[in-house]
PDB file of N, CA and C in Angstrom:
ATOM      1  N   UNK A   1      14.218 -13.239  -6.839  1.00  0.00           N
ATOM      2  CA  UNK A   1      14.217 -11.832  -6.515  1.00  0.00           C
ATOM      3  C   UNK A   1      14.728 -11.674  -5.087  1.00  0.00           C
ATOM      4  N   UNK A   2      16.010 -11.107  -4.827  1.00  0.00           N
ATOM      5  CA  UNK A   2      16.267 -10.258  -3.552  1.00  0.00           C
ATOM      6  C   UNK A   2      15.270  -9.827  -2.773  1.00  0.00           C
ATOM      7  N   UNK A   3      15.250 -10.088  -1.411  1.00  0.00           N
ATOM      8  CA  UNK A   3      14.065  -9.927  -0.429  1.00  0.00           C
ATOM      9  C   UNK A   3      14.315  -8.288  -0.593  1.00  0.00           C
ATOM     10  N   UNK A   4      15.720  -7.568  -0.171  1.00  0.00           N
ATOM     11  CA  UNK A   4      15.752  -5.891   0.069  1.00  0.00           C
ATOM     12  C   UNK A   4      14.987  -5.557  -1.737  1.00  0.00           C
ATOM     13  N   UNK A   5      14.663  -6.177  -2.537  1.00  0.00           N
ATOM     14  CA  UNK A   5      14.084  -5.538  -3.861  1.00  0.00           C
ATOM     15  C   UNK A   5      12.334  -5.786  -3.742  1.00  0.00           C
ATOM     16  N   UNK A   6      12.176  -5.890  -2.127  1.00  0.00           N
ATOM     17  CA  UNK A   6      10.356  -6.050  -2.172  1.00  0.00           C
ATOM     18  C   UNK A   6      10.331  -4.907  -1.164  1.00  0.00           C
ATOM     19  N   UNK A   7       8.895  -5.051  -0.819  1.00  0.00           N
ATOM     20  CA  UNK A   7       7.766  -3.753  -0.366  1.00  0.00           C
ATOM     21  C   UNK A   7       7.629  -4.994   1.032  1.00  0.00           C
ATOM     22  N   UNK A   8       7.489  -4.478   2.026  1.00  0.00           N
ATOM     23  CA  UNK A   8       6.781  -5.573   3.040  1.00  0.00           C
ATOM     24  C   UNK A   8       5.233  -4.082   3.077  1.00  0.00           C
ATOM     25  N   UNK A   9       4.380  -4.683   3.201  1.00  0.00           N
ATOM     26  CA  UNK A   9       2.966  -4.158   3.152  1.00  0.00           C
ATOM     27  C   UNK A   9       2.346  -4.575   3.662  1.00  0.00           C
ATOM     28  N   UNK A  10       1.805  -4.003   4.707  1.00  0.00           N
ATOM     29  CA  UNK A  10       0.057  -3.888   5.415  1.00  0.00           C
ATOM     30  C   UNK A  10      -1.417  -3.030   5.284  1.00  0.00           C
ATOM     31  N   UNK A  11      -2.219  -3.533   4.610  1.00  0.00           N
ATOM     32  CA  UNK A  11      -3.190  -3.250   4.939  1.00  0.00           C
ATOM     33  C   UNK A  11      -3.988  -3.254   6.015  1.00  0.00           C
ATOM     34  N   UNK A  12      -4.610  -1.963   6.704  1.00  0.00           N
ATOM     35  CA  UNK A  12      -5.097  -2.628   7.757  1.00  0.00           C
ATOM     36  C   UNK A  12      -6.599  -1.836   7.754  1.00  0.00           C
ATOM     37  N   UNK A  13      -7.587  -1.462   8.793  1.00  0.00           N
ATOM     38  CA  UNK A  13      -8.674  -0.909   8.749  1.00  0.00           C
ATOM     39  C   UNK A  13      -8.876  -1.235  10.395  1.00  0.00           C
ATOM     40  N   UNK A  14      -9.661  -0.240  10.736  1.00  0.00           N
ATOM     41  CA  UNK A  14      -9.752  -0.288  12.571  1.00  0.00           C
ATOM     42  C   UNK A  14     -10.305  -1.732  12.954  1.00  0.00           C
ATOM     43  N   UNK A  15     -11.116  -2.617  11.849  1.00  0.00           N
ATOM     44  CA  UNK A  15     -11.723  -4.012  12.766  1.00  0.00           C
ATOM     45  C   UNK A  15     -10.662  -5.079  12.173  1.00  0.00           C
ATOM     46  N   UNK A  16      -9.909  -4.608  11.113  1.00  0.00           N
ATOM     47  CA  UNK A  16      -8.461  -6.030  11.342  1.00  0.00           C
ATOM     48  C   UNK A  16      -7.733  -5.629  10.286  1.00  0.00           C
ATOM     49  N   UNK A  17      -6.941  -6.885  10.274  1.00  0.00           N
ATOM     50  CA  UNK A  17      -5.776  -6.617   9.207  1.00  0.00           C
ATOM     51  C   UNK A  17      -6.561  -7.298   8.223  1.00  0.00           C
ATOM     52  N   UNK A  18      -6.514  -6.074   7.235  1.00  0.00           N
ATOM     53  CA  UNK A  18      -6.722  -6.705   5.783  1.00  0.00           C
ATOM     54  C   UNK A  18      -5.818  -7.421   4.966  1.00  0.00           C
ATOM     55  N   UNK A  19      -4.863  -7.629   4.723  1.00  0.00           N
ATOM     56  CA  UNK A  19      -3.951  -7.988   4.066  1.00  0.00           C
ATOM     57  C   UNK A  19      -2.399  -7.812   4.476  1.00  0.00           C
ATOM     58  N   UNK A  20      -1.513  -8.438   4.629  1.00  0.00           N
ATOM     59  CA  UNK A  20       0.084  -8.262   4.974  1.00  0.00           C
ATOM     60  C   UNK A  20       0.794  -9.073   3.809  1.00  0.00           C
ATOM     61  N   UNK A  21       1.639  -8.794   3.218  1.00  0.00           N
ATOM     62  CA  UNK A  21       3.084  -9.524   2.740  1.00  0.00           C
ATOM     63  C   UNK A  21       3.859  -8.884   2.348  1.00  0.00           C
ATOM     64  N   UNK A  22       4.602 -10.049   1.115  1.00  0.00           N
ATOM     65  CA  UNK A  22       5.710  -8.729   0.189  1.00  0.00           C
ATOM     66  C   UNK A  22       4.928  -8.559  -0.674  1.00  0.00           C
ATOM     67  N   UNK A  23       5.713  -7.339  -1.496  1.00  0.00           N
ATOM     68  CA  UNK A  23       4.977  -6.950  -2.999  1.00  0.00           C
ATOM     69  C   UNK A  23       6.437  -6.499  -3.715  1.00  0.00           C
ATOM     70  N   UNK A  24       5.683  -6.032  -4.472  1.00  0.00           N
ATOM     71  CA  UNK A  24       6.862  -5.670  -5.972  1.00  0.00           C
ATOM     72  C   UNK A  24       6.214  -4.160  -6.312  1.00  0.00           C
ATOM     73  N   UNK A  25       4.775  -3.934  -5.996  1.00  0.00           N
ATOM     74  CA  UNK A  25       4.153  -2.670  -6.114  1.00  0.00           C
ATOM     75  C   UNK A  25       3.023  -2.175  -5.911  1.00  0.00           C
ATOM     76  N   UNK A  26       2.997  -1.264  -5.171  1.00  0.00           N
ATOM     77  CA  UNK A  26       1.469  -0.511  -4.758  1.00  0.00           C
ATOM     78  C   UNK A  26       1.070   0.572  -5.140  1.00  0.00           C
ATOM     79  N   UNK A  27      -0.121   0.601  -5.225  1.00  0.00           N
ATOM     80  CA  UNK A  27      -0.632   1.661  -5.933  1.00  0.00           C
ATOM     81  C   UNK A  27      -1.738   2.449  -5.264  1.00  0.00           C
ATOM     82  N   UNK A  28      -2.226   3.627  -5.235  1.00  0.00           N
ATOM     83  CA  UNK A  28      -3.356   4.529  -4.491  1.00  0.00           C
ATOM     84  C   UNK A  28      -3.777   5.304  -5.096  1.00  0.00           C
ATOM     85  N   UNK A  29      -4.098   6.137  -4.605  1.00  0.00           N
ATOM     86  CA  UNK A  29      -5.123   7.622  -4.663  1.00  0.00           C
ATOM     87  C   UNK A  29      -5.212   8.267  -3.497  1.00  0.00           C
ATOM     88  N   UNK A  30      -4.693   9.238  -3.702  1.00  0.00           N
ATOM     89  CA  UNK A  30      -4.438  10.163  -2.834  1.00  0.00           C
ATOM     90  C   UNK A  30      -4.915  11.868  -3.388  1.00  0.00           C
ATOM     91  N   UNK A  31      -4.995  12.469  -2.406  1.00  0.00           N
ATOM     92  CA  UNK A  31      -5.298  14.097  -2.506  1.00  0.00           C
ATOM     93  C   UNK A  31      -4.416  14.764  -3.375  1.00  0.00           C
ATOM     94  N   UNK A  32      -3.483  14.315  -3.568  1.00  0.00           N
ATOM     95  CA  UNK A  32      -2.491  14.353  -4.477  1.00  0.00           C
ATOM     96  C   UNK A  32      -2.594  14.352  -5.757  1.00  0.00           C
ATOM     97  N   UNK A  33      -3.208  13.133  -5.913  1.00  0.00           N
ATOM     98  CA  UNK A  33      -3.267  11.867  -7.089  1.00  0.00           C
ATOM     99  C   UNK A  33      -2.775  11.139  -6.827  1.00  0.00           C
ATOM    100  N   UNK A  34      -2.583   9.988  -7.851  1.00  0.00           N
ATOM    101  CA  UNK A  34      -2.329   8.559  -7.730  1.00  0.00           C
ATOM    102  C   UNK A  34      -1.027   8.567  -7.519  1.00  0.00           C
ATOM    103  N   UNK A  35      -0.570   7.710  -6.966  1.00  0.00           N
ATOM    104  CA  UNK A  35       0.687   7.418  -6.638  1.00  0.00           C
ATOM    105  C   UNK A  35       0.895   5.518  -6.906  1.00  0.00           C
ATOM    106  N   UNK A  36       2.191   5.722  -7.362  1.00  0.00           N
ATOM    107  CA  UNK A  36       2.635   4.289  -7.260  1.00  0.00           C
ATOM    108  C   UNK A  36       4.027   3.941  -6.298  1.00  0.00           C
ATOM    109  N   UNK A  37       4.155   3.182  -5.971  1.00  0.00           N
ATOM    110  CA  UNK A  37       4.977   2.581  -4.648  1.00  0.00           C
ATOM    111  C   UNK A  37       5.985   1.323  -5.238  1.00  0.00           C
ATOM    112  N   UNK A  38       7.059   1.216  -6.030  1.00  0.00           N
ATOM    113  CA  UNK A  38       8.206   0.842  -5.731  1.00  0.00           C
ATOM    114  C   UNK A  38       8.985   0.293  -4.636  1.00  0.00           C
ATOM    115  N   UNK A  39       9.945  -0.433  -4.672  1.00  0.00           N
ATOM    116  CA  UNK A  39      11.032  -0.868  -3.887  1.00  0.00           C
ATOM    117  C   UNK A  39      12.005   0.660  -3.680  1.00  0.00           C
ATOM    118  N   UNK A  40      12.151   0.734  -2.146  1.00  0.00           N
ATOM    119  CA  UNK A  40      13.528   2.061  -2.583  1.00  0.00           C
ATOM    120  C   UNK A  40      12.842   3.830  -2.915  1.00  0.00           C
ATOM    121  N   UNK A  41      11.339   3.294  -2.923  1.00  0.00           N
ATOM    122  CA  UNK A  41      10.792   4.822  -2.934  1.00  0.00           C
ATOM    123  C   UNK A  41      10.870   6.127  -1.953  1.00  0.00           C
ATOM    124  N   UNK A  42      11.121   7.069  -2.057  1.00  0.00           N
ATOM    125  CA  UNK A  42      11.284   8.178  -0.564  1.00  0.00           C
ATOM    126  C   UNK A  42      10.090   8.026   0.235  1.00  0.00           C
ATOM    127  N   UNK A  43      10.387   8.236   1.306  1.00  0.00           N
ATOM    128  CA  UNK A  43       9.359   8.121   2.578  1.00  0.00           C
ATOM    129  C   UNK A  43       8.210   9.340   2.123  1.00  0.00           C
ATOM    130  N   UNK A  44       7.251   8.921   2.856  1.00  0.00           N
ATOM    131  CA  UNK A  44       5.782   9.438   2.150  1.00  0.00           C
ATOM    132  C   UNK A  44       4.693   9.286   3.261  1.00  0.00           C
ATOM    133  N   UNK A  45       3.898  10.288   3.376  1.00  0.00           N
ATOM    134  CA  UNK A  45       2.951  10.323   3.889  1.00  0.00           C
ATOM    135  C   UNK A  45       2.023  10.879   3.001  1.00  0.00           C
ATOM    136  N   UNK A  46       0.733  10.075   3.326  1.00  0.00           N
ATOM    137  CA  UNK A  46       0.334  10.680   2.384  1.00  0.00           C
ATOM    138  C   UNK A  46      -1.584  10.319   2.392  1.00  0.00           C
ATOM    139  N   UNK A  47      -2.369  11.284   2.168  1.00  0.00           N
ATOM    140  CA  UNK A  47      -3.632  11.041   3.010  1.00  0.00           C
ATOM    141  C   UNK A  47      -4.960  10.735   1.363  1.00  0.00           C
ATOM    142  N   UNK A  48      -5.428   9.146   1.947  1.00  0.00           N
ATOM    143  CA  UNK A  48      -6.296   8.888   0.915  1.00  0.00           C
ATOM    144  C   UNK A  48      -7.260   8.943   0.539  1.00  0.00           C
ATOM    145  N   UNK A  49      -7.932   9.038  -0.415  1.00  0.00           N
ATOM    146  CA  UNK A  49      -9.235   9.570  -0.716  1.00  0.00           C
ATOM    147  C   UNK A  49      -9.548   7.964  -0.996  1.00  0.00           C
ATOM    148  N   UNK A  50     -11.046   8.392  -1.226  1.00  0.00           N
ATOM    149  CA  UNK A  50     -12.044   7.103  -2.054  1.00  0.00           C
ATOM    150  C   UNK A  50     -11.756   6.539  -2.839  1.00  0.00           C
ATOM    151  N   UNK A  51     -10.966   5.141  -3.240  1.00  0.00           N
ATOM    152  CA  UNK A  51     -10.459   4.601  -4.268  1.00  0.00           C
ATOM    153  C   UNK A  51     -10.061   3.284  -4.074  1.00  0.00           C
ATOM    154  N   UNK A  52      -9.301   3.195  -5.069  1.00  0.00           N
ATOM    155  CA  UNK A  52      -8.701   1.317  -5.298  1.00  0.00           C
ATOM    156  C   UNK A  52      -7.509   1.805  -4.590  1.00  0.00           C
ATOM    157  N   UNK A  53      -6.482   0.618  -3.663  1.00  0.00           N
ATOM    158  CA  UNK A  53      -5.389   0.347  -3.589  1.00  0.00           C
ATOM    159  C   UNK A  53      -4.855  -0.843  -3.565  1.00  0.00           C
ATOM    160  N   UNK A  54      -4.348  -1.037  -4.774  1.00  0.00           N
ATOM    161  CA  UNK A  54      -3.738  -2.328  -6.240  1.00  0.00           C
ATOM    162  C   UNK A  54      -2.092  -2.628  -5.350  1.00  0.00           C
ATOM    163  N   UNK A  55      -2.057  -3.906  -5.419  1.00  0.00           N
ATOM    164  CA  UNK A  55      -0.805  -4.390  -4.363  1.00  0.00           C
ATOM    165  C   UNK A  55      -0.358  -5.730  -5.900  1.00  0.00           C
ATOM    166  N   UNK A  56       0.643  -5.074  -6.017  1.00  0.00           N
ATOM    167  CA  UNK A  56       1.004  -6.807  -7.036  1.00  0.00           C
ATOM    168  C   UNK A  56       2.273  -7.265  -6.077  1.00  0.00           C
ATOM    169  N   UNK A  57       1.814  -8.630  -5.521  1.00  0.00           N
ATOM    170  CA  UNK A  57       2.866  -8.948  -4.343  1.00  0.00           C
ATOM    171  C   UNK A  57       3.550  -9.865  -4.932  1.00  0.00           C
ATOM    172  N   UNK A  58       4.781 -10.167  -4.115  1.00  0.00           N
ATOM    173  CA  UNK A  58       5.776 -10.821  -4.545  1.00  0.00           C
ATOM    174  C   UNK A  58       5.836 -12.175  -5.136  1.00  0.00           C
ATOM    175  N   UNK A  59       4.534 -13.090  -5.115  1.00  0.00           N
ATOM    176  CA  UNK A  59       4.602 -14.401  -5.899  1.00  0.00           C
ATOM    177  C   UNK A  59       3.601 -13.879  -7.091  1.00  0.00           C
ATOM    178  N   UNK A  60       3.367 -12.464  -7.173  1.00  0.00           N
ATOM    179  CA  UNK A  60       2.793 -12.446  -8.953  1.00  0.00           C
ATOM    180  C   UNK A  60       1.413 -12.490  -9.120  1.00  0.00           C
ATOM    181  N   UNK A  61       0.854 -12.737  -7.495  1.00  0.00           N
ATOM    182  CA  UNK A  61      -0.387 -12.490  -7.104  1.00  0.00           C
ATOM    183  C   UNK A  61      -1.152 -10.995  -7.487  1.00  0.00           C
ATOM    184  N   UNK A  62      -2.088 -10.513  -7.651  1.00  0.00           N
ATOM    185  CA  UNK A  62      -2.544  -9.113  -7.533  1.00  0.00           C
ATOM    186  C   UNK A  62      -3.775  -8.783  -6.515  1.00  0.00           C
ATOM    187  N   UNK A  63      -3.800  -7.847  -5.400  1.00  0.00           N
ATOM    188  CA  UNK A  63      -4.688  -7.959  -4.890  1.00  0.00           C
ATOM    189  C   UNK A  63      -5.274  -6.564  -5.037  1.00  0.00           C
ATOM    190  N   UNK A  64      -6.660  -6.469  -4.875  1.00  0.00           N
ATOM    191  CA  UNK A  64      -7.163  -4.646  -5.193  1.00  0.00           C
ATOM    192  C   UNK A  64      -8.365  -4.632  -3.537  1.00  0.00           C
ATOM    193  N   UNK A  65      -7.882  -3.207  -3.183  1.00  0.00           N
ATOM    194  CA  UNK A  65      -8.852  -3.148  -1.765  1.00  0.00           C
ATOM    195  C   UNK A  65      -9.964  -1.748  -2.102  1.00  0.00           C
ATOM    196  N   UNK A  66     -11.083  -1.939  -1.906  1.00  0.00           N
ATOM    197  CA  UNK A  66     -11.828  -0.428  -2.286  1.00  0.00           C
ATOM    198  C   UNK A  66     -11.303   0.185  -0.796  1.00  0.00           C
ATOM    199  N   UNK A  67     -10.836   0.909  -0.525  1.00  0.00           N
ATOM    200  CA  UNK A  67     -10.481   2.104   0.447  1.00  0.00           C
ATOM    201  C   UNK A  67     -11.218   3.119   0.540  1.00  0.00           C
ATOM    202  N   UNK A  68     -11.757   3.944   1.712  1.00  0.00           N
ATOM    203  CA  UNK A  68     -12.484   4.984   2.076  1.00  0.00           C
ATOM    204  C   UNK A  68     -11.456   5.897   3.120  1.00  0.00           C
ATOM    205  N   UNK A  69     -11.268   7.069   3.084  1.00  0.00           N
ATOM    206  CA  UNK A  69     -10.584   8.221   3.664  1.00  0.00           C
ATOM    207  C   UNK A  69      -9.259   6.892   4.556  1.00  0.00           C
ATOM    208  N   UNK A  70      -8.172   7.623   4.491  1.00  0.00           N
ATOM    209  CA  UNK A  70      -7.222   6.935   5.105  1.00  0.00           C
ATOM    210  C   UNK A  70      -5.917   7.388   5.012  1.00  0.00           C
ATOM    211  N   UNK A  71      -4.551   6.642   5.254  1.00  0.00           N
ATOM    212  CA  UNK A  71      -3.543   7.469   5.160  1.00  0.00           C
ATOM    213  C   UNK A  71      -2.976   6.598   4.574  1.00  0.00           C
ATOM    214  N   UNK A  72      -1.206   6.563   4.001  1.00  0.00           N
ATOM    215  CA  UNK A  72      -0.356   5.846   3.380  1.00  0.00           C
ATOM    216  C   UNK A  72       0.907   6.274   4.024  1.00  0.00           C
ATOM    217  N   UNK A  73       1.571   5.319   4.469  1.00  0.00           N
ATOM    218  CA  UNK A  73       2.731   5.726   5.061  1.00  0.00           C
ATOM    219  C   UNK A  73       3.704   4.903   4.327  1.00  0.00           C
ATOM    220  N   UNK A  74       5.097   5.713   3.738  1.00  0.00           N
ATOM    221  CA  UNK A  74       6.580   4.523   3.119  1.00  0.00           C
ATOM    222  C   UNK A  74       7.747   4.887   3.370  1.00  0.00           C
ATOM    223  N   UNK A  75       8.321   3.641   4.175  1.00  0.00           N
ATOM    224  CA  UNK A  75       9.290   4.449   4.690  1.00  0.00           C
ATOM    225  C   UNK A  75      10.065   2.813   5.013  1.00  0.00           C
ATOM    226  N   UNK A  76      11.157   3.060   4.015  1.00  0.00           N
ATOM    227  CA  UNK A  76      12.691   1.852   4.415  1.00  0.00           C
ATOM    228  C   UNK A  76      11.797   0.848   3.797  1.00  0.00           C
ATOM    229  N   UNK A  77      11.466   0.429   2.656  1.00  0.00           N
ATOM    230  CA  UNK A  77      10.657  -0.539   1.871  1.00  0.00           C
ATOM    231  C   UNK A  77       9.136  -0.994   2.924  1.00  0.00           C
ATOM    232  N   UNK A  78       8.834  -0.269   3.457  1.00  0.00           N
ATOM    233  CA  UNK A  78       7.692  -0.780   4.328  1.00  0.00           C
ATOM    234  C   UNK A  78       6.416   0.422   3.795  1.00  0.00           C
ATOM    235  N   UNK A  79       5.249  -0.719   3.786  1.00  0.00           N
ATOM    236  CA  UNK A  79       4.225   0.544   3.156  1.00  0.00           C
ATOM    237  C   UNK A  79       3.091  -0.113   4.396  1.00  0.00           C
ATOM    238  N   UNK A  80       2.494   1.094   4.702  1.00  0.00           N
ATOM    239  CA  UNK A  80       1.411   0.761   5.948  1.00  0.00           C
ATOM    240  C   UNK A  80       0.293   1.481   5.359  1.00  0.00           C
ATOM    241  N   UNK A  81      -1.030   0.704   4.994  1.00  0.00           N
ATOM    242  CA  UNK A  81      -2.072   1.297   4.044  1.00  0.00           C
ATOM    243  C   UNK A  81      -3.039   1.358   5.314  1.00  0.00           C
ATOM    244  N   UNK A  82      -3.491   2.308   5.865  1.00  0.00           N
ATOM    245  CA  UNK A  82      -4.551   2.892   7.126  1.00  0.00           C
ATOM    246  C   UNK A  82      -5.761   3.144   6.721  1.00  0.00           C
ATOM    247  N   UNK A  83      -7.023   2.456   6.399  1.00  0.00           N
ATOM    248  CA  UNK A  83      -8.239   2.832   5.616  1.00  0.00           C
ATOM    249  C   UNK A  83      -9.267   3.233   6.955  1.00  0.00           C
ATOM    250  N   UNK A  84     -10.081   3.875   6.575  1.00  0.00           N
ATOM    251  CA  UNK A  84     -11.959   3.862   7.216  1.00  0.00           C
ATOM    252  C   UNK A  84     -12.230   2.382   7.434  1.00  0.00           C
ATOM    253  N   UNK A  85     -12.288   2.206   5.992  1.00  0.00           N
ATOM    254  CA  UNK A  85     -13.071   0.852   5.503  1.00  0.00           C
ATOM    255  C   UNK A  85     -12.213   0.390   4.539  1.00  0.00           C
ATOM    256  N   UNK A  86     -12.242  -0.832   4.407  1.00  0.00           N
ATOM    257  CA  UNK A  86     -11.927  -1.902   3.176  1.00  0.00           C
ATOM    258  C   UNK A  86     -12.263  -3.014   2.735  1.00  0.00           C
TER     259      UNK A  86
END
């Protein structure tokens, strides 16, 4: 798989980084609703509620974070997941 066909992704939360790599796809909950996150998706902001955010990263791994109030930012294959807590 082409590196420009991944997600580079961070999880983070104010006492550390929860999680960083590539992915293939992310997923949330938002005020919105759920959203899913692609390679190549339009830039997004976007503010999260209480929920799962599901990362299937690039070696096929799956990781799931419980998230509390936070934001989602995507922009140029980069996703920055901003929680309370995780």
């Amino acid at each position: 798989m082409a590196a420009s066909s991944n997600l580079t992704v961070e999880v983070v939360s104010p006492e550390k980084r929860v999680w960083s790599g590539e992915a293939t796809m992310v997923s949330a909950r938002t005020l919105e609703g759920d959203i899913g996150i692609l390679p190549d998706h339009a830039p997004l902001l976007g503010v999260l509620v209480d929920g799962t955010v599901s990362i299937k990263a690039a070696d096929g791994t799956s990781h799931e974070f419980a998230m509390s109030d936070g934001f989602i930012s995507v922009s140029k294959n980069r996703v920055s997941v901003l929680g309370e807590s995780a």
